[in-house]
PDB file of N, CA and C in Angstrom:
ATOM      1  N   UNK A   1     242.944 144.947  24.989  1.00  0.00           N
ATOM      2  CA  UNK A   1     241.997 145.308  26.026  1.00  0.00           C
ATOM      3  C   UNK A   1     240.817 144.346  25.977  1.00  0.00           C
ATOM      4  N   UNK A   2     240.444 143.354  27.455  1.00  0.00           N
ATOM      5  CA  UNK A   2     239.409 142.859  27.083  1.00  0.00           C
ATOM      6  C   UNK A   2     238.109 143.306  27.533  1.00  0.00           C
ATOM      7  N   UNK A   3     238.169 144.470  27.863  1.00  0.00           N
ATOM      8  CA  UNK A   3     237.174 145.048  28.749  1.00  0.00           C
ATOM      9  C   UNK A   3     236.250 145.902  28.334  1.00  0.00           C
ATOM     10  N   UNK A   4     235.213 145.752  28.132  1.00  0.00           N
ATOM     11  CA  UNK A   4     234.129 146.920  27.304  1.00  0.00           C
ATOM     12  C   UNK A   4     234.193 148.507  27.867  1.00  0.00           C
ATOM     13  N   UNK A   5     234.414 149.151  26.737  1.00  0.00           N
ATOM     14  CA  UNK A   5     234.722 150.669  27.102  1.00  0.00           C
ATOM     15  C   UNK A   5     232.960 151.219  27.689  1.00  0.00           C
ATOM     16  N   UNK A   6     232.348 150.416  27.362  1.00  0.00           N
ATOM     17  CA  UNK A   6     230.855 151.200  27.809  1.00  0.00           C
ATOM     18  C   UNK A   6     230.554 150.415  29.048  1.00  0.00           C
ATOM     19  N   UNK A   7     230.436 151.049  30.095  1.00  0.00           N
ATOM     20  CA  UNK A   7     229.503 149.826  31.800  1.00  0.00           C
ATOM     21  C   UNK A   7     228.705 149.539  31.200  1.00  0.00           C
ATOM     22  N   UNK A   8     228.483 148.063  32.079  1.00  0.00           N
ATOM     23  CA  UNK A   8     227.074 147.701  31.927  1.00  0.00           C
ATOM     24  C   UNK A   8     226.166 148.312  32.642  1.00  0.00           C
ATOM     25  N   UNK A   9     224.947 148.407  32.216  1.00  0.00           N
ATOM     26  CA  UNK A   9     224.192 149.038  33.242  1.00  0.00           C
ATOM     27  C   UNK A   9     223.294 147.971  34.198  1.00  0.00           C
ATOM     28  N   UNK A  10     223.140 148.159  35.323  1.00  0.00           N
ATOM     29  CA  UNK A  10     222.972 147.466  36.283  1.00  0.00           C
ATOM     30  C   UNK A  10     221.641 147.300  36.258  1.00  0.00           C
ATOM     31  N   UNK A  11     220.466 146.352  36.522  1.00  0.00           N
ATOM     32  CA  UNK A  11     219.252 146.338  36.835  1.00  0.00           C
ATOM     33  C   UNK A  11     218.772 147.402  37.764  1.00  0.00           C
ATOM     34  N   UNK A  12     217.553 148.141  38.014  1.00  0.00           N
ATOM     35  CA  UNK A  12     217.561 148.771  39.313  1.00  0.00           C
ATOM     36  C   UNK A  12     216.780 147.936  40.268  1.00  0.00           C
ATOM     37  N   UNK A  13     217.148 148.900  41.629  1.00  0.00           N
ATOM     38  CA  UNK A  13     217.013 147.693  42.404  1.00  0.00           C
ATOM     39  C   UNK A  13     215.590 147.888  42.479  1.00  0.00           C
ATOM     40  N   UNK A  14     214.933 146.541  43.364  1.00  0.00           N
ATOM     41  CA  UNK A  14     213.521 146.556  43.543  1.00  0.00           C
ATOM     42  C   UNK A  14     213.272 147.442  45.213  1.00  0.00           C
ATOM     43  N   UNK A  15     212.172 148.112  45.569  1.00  0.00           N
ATOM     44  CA  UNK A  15     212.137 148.205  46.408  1.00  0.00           C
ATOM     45  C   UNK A  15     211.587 147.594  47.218  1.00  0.00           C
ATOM     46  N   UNK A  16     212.215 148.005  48.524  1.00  0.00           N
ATOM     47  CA  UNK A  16     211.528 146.881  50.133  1.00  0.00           C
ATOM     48  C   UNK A  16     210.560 146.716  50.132  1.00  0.00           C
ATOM     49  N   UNK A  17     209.326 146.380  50.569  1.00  0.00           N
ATOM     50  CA  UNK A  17     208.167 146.658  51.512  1.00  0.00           C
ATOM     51  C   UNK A  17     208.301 145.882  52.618  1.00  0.00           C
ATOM     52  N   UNK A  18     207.967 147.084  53.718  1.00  0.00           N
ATOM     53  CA  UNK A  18     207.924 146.586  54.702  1.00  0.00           C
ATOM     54  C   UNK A  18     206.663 146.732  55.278  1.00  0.00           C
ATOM     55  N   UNK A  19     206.203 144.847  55.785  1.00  0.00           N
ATOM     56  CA  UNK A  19     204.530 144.755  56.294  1.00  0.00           C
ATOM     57  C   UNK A  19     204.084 145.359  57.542  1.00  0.00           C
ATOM     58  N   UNK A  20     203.795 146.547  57.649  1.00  0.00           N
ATOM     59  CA  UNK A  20     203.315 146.997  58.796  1.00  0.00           C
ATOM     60  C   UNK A  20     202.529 146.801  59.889  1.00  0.00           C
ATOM     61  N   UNK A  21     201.838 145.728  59.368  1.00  0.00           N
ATOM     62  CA  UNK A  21     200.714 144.584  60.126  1.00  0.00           C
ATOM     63  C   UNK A  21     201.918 143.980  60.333  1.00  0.00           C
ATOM     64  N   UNK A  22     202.908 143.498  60.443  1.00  0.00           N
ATOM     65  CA  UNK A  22     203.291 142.399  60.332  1.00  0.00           C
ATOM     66  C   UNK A  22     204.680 142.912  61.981  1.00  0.00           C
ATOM     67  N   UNK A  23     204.477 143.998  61.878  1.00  0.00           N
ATOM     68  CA  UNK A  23     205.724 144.808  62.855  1.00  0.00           C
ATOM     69  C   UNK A  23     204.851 145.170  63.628  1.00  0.00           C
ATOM     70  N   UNK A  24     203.848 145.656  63.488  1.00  0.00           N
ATOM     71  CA  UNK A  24     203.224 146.947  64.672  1.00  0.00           C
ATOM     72  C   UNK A  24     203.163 145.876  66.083  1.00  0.00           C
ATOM     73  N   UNK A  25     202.556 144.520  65.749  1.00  0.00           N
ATOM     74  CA  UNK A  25     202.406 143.780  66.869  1.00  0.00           C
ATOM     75  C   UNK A  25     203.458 143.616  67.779  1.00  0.00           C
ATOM     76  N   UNK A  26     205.004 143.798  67.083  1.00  0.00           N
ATOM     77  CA  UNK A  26     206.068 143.233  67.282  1.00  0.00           C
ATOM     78  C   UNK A  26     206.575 144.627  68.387  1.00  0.00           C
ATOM     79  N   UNK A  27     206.001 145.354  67.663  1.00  0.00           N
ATOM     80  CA  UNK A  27     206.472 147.328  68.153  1.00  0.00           C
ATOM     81  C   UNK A  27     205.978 146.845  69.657  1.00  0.00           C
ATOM     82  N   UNK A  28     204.684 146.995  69.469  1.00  0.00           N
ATOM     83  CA  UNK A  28     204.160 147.021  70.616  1.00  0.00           C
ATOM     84  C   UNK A  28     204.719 146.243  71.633  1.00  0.00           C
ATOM     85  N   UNK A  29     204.706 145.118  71.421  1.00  0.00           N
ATOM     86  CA  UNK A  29     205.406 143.985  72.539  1.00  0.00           C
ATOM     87  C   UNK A  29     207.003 144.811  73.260  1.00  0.00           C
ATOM     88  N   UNK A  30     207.599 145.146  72.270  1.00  0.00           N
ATOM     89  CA  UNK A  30     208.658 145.480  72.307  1.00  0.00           C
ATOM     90  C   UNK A  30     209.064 146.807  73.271  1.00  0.00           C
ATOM     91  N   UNK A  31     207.526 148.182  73.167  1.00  0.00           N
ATOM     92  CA  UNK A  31     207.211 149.365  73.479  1.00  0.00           C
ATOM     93  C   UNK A  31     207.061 148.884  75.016  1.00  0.00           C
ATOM     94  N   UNK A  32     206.331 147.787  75.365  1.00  0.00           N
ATOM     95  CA  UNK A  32     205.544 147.512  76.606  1.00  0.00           C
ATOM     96  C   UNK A  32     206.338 147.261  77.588  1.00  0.00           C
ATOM     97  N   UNK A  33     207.964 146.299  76.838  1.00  0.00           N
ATOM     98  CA  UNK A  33     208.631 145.786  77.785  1.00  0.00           C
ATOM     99  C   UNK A  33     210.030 146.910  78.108  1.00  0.00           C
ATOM    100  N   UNK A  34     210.193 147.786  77.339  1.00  0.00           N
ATOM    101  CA  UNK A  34     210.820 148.866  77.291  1.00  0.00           C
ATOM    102  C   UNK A  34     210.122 149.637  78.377  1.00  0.00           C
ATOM    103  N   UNK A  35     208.544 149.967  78.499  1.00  0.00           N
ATOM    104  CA  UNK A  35     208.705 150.894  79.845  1.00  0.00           C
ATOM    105  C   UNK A  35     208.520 149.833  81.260  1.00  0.00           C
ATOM    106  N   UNK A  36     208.194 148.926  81.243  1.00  0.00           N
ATOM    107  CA  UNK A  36     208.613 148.306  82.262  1.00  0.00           C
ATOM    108  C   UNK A  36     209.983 147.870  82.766  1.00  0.00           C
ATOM    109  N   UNK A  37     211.128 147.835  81.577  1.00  0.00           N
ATOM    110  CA  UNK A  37     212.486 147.668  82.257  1.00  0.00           C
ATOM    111  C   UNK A  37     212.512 149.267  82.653  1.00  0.00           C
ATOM    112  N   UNK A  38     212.473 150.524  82.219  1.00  0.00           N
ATOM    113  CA  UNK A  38     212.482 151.846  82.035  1.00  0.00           C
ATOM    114  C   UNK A  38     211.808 151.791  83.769  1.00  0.00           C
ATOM    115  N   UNK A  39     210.692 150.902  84.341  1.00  0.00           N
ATOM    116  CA  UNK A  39     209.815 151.500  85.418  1.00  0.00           C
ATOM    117  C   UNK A  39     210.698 150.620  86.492  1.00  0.00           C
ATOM    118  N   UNK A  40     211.414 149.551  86.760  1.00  0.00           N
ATOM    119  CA  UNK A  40     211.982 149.113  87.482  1.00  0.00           C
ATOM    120  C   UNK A  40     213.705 149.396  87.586  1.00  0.00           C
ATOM    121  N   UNK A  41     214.252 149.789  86.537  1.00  0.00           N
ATOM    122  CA  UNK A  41     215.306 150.291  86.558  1.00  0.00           C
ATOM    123  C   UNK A  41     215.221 152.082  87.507  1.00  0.00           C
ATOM    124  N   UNK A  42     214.495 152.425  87.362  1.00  0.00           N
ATOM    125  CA  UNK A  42     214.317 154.233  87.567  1.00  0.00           C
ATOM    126  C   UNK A  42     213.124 154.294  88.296  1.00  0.00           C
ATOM    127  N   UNK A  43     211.688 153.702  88.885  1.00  0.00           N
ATOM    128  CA  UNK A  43     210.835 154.051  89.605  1.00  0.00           C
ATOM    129  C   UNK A  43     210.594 152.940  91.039  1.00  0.00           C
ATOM    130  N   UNK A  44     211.374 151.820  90.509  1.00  0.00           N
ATOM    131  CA  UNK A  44     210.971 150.819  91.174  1.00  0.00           C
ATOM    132  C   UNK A  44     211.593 151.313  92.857  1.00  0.00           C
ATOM    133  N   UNK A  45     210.781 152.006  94.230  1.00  0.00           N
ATOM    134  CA  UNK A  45     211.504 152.124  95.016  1.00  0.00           C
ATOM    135  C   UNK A  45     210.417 153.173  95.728  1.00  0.00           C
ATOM    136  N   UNK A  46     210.537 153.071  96.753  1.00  0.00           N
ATOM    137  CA  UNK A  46     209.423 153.606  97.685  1.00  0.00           C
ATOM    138  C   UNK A  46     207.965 153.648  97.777  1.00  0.00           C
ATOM    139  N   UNK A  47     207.090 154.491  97.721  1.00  0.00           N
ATOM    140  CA  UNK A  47     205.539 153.928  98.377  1.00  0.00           C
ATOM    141  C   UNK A  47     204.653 153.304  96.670  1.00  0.00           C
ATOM    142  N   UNK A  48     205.207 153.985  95.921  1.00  0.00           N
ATOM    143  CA  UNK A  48     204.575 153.421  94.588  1.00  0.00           C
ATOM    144  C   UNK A  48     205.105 151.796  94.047  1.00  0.00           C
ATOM    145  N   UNK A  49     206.067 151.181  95.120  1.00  0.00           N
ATOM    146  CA  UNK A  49     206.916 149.859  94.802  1.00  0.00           C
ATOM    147  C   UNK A  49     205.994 149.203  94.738  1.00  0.00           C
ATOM    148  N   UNK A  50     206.105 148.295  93.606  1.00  0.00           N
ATOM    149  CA  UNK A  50     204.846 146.490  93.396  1.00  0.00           C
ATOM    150  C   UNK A  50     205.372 145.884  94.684  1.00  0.00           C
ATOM    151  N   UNK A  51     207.462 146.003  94.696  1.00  0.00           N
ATOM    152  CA  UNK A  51     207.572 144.313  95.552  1.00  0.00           C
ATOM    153  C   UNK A  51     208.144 145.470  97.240  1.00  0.00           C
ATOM    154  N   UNK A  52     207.893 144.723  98.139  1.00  0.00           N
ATOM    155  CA  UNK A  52     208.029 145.452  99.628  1.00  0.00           C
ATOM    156  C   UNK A  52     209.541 144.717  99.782  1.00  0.00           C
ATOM    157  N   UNK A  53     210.055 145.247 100.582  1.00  0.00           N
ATOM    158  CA  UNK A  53     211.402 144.940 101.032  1.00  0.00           C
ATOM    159  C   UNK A  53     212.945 145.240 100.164  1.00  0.00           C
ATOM    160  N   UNK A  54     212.380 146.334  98.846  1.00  0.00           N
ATOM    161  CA  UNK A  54     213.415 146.974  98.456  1.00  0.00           C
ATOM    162  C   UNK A  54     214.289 145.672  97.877  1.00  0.00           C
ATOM    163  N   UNK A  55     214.157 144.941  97.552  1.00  0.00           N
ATOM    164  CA  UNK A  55     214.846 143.449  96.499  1.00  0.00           C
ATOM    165  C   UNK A  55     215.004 143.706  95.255  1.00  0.00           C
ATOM    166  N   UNK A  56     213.895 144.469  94.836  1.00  0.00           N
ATOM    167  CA  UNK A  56     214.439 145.086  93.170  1.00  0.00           C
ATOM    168  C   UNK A  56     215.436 146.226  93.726  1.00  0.00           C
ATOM    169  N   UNK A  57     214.773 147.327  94.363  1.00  0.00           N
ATOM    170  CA  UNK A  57     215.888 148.716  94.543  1.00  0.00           C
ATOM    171  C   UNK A  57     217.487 147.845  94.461  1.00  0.00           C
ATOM    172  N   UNK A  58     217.777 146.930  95.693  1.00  0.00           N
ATOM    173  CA  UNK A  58     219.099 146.503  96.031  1.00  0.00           C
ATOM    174  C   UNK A  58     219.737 145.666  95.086  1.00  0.00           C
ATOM    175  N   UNK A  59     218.754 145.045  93.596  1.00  0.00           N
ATOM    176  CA  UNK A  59     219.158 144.281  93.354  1.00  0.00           C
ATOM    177  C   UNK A  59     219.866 144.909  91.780  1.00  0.00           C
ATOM    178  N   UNK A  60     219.124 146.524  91.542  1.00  0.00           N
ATOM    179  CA  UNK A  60     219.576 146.958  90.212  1.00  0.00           C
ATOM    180  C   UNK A  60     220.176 148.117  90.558  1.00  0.00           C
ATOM    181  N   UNK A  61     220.635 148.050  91.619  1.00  0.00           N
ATOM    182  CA  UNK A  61     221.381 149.827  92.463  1.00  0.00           C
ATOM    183  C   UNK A  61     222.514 150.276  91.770  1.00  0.00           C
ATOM    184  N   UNK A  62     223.211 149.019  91.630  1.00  0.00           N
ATOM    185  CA  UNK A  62     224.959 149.173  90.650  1.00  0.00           C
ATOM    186  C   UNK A  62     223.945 149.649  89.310  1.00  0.00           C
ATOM    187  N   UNK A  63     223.008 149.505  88.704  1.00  0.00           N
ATOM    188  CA  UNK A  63     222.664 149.455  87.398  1.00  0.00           C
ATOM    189  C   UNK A  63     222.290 151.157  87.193  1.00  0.00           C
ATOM    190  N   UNK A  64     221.165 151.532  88.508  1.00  0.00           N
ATOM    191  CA  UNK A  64     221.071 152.579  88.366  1.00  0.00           C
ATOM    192  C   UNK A  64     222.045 153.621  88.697  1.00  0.00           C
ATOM    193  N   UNK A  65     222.934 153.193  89.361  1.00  0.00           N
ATOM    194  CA  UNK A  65     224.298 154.190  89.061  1.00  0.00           C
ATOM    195  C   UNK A  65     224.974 154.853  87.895  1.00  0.00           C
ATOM    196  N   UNK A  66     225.290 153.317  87.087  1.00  0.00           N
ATOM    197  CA  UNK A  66     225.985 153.199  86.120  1.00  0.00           C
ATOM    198  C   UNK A  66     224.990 154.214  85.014  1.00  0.00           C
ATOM    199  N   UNK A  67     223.189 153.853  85.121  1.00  0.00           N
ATOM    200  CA  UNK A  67     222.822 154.964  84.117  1.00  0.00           C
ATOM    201  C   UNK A  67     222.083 156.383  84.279  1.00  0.00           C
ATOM    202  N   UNK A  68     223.096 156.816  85.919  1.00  0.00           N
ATOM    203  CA  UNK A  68     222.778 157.964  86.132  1.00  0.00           C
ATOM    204  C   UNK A  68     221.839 158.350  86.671  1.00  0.00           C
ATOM    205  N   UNK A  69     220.503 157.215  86.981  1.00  0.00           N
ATOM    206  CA  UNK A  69     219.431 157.815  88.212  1.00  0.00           C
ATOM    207  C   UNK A  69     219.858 157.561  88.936  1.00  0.00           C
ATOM    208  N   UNK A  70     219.354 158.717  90.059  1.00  0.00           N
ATOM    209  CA  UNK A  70     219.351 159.073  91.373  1.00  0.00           C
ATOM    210  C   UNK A  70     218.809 158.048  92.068  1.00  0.00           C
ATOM    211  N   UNK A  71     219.449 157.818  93.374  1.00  0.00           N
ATOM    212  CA  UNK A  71     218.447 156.377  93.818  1.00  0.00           C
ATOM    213  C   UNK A  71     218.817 156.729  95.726  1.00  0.00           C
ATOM    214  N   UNK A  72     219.331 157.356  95.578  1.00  0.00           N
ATOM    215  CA  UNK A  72     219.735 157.658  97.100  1.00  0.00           C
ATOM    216  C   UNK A  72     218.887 159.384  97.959  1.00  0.00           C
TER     217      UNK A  72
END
């Protein structure tokens, strides 16, 4: 047998840190552009519309189908 009857014991591991300064900026960016796809996918369309002539509505209509808002 060449194999030691006792395991070795393993180092433990170190733990993560994760820089929270270093994400929150990243969150945010990330938070901001999430409700703006969220506001043109699902609000973008009648008197509250930024663009006139319904070009976003017609242009993400298959999209909002596919995720279930109402658009009609």
């Amino acid at each position: 047998m060449s194999q030691a009857a006792v395991p070795v014991s393993l180092p433990a591991p170190m733990p993560i840190r994760i820089p929270i300064r270093e994400i929150v900026p990243w969150a945010v960016l990330i938070g901001m552009l999430s409700l703006i796809t969220m506001y043109f996918v699902s609000a973008e369309d009648g008197i509250t519309a930024l663009f006139s002539g319904g070009y976003v509505h017609e242009f993400l209509h298959d999209g909002r189908h596919l995720l279930a808002f109402p658009c009609h």
